[in-house]
PDB file of N, CA and C in Angstrom:
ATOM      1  N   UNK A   1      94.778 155.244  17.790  1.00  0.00           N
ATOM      2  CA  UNK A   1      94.338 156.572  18.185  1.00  0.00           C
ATOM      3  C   UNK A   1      93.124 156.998  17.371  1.00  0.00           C
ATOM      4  N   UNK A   2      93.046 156.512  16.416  1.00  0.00           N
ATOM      5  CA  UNK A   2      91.904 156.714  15.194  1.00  0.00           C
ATOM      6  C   UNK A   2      90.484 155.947  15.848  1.00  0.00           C
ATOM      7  N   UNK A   3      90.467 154.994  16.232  1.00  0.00           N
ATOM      8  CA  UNK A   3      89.383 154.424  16.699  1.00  0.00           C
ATOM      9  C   UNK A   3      88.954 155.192  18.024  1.00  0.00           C
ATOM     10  N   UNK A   4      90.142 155.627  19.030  1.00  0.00           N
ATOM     11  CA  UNK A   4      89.111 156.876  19.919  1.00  0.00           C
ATOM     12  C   UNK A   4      88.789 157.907  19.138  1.00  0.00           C
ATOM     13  N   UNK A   5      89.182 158.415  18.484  1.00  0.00           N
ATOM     14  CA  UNK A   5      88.444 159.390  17.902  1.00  0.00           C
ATOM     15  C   UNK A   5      87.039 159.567  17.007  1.00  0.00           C
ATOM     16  N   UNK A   6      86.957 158.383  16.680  1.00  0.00           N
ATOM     17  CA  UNK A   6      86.141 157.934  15.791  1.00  0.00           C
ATOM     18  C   UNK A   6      84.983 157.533  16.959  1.00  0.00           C
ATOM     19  N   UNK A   7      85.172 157.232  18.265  1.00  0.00           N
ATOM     20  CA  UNK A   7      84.050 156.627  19.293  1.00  0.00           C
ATOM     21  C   UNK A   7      83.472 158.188  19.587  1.00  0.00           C
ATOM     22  N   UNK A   8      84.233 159.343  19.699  1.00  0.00           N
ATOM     23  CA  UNK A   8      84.494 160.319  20.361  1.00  0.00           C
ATOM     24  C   UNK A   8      83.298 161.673  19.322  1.00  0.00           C
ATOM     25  N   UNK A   9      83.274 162.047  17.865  1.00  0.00           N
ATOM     26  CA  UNK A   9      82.542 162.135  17.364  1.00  0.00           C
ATOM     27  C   UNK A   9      81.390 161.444  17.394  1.00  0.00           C
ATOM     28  N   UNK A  10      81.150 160.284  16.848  1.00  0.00           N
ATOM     29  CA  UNK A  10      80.097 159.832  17.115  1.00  0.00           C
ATOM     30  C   UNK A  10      79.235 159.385  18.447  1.00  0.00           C
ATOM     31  N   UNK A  11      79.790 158.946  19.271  1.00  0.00           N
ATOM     32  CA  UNK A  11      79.145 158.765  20.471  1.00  0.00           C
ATOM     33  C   UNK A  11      78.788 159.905  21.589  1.00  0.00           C
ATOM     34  N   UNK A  12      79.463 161.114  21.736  1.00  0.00           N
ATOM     35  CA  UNK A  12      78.984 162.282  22.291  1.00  0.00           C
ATOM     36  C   UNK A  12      79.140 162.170  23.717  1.00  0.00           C
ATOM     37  N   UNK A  13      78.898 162.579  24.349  1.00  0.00           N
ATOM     38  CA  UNK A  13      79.621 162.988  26.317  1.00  0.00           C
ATOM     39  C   UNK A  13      79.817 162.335  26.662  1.00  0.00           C
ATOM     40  N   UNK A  14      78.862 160.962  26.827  1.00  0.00           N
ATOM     41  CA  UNK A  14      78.998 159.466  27.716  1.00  0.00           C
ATOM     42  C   UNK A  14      80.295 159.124  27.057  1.00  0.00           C
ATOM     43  N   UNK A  15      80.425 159.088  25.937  1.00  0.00           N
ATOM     44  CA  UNK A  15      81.651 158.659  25.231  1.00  0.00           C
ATOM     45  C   UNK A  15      82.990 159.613  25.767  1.00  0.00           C
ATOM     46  N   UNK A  16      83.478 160.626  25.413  1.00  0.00           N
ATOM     47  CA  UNK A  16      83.881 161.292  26.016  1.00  0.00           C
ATOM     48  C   UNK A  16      84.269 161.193  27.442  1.00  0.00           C
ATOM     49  N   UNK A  17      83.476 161.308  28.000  1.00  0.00           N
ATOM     50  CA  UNK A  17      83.595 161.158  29.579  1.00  0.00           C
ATOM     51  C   UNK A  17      84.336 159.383  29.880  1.00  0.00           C
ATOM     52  N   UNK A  18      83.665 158.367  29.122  1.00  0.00           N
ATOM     53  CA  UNK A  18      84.457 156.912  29.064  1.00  0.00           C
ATOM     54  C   UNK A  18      85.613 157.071  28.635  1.00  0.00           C
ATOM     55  N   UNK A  19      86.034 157.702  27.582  1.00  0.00           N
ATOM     56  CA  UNK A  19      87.350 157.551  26.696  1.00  0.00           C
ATOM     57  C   UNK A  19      88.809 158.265  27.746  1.00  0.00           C
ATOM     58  N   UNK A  20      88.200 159.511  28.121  1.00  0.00           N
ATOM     59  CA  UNK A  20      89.236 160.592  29.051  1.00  0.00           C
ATOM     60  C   UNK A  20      89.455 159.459  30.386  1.00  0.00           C
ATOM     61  N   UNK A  21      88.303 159.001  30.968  1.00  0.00           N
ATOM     62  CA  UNK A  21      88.526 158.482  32.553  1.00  0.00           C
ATOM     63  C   UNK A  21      90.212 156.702  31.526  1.00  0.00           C
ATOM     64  N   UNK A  22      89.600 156.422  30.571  1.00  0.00           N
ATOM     65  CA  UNK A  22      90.111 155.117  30.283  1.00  0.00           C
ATOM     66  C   UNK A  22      91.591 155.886  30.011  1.00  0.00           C
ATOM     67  N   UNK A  23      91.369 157.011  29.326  1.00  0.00           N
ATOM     68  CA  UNK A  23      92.999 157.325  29.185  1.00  0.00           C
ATOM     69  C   UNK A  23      93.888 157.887  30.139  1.00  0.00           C
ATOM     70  N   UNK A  24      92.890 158.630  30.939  1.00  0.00           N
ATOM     71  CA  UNK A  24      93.579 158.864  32.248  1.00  0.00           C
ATOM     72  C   UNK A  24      93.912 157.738  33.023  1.00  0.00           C
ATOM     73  N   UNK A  25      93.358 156.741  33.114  1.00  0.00           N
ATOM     74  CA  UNK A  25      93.393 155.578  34.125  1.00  0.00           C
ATOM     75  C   UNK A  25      92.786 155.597  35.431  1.00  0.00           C
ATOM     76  N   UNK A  26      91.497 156.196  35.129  1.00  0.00           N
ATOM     77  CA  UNK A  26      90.953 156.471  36.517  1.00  0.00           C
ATOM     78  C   UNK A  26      89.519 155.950  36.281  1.00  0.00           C
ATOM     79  N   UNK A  27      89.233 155.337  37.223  1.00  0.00           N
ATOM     80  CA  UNK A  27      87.679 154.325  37.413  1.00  0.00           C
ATOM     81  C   UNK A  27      86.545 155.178  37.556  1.00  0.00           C
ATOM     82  N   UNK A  28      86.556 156.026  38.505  1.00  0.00           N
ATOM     83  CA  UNK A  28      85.400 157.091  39.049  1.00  0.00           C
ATOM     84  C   UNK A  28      85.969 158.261  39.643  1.00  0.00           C
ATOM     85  N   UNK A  29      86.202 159.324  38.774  1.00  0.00           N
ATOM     86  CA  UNK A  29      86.704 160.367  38.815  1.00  0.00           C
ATOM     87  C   UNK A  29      85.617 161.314  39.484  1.00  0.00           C
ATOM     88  N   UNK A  30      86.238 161.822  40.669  1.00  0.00           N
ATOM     89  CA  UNK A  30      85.048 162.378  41.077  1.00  0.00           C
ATOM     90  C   UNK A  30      85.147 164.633  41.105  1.00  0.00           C
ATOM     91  N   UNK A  31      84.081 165.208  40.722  1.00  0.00           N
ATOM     92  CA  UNK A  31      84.347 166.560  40.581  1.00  0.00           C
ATOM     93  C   UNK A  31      84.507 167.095  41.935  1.00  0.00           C
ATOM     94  N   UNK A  32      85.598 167.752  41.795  1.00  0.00           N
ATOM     95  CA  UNK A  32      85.458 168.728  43.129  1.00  0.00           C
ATOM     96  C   UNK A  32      84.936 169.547  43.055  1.00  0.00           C
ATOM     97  N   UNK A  33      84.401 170.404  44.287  1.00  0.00           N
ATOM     98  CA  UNK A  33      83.404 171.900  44.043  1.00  0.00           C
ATOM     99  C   UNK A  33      84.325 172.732  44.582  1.00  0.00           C
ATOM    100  N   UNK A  34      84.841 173.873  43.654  1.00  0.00           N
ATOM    101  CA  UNK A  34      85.296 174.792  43.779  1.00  0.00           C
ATOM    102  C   UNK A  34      84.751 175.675  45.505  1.00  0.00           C
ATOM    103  N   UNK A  35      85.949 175.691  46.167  1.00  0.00           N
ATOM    104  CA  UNK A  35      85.629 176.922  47.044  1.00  0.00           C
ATOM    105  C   UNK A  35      86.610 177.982  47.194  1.00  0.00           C
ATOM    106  N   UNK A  36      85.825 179.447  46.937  1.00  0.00           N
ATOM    107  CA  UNK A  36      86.226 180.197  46.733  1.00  0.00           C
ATOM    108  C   UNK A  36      86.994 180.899  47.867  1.00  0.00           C
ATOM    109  N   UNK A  37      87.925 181.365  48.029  1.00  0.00           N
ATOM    110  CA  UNK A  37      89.053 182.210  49.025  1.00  0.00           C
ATOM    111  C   UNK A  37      88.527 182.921  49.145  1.00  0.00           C
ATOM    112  N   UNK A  38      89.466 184.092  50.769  1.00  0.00           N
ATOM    113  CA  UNK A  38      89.158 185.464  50.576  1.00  0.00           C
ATOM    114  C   UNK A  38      89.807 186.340  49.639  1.00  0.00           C
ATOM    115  N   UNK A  39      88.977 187.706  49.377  1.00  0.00           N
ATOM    116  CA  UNK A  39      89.598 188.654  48.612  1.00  0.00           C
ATOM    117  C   UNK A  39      90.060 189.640  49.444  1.00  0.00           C
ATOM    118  N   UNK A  40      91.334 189.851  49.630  1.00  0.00           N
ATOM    119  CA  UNK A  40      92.092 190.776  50.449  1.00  0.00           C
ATOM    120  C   UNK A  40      91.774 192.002  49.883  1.00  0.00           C
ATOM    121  N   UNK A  41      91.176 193.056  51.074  1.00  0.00           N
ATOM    122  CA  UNK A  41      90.866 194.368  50.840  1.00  0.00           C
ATOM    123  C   UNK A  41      91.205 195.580  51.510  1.00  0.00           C
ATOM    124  N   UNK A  42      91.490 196.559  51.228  1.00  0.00           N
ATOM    125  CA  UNK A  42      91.570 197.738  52.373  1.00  0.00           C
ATOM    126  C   UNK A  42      90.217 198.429  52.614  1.00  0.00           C
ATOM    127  N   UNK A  43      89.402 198.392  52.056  1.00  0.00           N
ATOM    128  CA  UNK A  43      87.921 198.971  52.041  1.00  0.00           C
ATOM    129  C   UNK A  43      87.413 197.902  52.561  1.00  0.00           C
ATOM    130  N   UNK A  44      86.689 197.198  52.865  1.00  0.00           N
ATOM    131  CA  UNK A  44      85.374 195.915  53.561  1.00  0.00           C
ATOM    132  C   UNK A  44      83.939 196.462  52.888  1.00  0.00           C
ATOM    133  N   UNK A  45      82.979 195.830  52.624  1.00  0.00           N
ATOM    134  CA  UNK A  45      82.005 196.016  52.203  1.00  0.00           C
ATOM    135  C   UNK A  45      80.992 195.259  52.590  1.00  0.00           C
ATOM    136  N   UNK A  46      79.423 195.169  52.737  1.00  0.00           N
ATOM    137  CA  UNK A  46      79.165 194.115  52.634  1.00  0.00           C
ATOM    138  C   UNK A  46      77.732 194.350  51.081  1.00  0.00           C
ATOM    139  N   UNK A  47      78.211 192.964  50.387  1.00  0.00           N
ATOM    140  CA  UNK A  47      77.781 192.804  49.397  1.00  0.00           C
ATOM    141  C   UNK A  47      75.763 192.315  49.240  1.00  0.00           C
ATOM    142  N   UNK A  48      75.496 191.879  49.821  1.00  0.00           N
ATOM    143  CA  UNK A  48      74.408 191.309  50.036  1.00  0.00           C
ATOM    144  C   UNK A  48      73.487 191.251  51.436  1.00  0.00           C
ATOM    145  N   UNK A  49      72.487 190.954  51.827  1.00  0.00           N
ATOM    146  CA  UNK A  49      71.724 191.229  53.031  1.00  0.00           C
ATOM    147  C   UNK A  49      72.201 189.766  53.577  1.00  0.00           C
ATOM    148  N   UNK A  50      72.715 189.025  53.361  1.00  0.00           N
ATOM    149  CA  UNK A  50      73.295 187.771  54.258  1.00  0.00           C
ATOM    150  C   UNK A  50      74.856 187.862  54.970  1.00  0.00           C
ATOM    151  N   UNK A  51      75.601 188.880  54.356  1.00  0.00           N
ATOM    152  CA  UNK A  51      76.548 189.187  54.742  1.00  0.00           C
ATOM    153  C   UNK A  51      76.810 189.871  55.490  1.00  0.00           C
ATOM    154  N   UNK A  52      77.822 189.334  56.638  1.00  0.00           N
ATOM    155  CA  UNK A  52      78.004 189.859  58.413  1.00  0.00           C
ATOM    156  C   UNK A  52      79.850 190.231  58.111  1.00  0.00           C
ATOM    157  N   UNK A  53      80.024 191.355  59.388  1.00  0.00           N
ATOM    158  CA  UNK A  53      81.491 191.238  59.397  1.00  0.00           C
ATOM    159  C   UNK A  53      81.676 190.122  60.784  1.00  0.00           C
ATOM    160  N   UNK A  54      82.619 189.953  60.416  1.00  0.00           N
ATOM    161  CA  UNK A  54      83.175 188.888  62.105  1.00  0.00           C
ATOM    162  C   UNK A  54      84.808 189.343  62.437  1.00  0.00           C
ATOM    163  N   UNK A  55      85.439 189.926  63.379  1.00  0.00           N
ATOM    164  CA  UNK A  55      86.546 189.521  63.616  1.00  0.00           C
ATOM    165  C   UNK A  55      87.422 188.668  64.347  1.00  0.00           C
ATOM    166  N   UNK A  56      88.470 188.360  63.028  1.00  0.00           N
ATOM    167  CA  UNK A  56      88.981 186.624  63.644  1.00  0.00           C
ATOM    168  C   UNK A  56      90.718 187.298  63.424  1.00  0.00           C
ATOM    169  N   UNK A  57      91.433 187.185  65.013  1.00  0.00           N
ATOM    170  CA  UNK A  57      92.649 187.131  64.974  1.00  0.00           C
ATOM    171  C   UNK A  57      92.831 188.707  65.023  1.00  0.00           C
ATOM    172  N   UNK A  58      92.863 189.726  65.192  1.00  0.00           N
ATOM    173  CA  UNK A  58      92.542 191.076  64.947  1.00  0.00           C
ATOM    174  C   UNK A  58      92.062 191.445  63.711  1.00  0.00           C
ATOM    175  N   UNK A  59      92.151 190.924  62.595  1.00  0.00           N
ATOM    176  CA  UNK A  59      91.516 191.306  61.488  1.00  0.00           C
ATOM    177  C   UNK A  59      89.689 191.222  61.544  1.00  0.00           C
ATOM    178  N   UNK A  60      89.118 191.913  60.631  1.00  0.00           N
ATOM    179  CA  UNK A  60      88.128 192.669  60.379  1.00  0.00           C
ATOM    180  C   UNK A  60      87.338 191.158  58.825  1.00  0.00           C
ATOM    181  N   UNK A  61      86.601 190.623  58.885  1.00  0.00           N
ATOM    182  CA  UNK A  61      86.131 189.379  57.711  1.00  0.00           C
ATOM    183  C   UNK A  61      85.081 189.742  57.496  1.00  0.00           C
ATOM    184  N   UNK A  62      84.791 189.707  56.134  1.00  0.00           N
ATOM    185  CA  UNK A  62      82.848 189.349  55.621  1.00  0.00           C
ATOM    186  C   UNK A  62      83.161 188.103  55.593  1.00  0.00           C
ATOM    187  N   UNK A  63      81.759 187.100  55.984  1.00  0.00           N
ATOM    188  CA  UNK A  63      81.639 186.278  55.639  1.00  0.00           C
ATOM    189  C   UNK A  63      80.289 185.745  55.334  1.00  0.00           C
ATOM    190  N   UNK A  64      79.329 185.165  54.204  1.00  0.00           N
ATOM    191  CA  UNK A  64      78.624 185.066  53.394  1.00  0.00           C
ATOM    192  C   UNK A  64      78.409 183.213  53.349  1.00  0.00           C
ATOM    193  N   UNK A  65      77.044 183.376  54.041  1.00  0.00           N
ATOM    194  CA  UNK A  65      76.574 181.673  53.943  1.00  0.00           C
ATOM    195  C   UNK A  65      75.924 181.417  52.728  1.00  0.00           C
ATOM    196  N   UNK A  66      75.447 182.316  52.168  1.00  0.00           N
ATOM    197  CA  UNK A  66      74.775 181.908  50.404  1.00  0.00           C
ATOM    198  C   UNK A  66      75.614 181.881  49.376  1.00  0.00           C
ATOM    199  N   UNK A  67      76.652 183.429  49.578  1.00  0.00           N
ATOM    200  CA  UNK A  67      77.528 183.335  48.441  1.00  0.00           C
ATOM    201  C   UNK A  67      79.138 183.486  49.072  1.00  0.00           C
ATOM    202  N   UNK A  68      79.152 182.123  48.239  1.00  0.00           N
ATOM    203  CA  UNK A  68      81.169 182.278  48.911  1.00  0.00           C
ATOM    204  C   UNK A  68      81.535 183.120  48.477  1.00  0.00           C
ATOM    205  N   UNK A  69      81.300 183.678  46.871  1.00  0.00           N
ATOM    206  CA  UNK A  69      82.297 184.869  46.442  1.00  0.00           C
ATOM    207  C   UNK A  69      82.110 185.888  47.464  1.00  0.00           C
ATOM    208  N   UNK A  70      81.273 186.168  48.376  1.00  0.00           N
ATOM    209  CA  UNK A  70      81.483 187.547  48.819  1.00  0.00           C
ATOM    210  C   UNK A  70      82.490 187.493  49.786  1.00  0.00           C
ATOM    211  N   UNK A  71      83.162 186.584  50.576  1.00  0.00           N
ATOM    212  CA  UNK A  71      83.876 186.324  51.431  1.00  0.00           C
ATOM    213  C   UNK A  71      85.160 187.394  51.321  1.00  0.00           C
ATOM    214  N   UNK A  72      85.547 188.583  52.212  1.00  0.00           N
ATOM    215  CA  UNK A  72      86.506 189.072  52.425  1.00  0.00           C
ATOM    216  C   UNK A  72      87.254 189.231  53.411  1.00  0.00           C
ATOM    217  N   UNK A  73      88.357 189.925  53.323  1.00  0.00           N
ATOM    218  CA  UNK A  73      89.525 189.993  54.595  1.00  0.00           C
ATOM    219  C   UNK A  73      90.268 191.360  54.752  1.00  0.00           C
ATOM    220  N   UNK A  74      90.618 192.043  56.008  1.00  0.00           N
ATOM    221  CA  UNK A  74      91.138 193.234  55.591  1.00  0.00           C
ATOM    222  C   UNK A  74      92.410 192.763  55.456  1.00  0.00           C
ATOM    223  N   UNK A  75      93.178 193.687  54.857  1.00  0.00           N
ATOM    224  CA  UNK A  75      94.602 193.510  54.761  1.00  0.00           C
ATOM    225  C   UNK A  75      95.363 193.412  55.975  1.00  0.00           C
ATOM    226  N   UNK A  76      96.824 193.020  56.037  1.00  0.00           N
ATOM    227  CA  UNK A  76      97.605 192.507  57.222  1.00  0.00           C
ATOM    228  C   UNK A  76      97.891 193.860  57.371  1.00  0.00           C
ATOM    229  N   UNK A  77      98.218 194.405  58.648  1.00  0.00           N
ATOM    230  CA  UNK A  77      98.670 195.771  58.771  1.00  0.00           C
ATOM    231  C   UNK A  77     100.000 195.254  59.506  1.00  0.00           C
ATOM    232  N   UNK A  78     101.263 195.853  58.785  1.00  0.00           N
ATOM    233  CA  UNK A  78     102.330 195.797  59.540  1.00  0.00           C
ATOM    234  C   UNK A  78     102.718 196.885  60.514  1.00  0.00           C
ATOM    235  N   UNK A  79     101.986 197.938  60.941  1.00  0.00           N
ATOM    236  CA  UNK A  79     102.455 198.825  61.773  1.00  0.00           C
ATOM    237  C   UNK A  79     101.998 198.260  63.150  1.00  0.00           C
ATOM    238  N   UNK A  80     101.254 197.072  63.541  1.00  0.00           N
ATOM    239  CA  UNK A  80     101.318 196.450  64.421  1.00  0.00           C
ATOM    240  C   UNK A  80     101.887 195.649  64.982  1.00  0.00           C
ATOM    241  N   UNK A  81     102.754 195.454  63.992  1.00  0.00           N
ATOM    242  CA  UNK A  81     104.210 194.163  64.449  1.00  0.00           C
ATOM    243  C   UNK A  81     105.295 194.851  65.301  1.00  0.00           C
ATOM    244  N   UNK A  82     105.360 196.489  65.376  1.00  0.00           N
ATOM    245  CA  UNK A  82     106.132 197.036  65.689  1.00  0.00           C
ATOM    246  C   UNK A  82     105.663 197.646  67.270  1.00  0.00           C
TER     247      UNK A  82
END
């Protein structure tokens, strides 16, 4: 365990990045890109000049081709189930 550590100081990210994939046991670990959900709202907004509402299913959506964070949803209304 002393000798990874010892590669791990001295050798710096490349090292690092070799030592984690060898201890994990994985050849080519590849990053996923985060995508961001909606944020359930009772207000709707739109955040930016790229952002449109659309409605999908009776609900009310922003949805945002530059920025995922802006992506929203109105809330489920249960007085329509009835």
């Amino acid at each position: 365990m002393s000798g990874i550590l010892n590669r791990l100081v001295a050798g710096g990210a490349s090292v690092v990045r070799s030592s984690a994939r060898q201890l994990l046991g994985v050849e080519n670990a590849k990053v996923q890109q985060h995508i961001c959900g909606f944020k359930v709202r009772s207000m709707l907004k739109l955040r930016c000049r790229h952002c449109f509402f659309i409605r999908v299913e009776g609900r009310l959506h922003v949805e945002c081709p530059v920025h995922p964070r802006h992506k929203q949803r109105e809330m489920f209304n249960v007085k329509l189930l009835w």
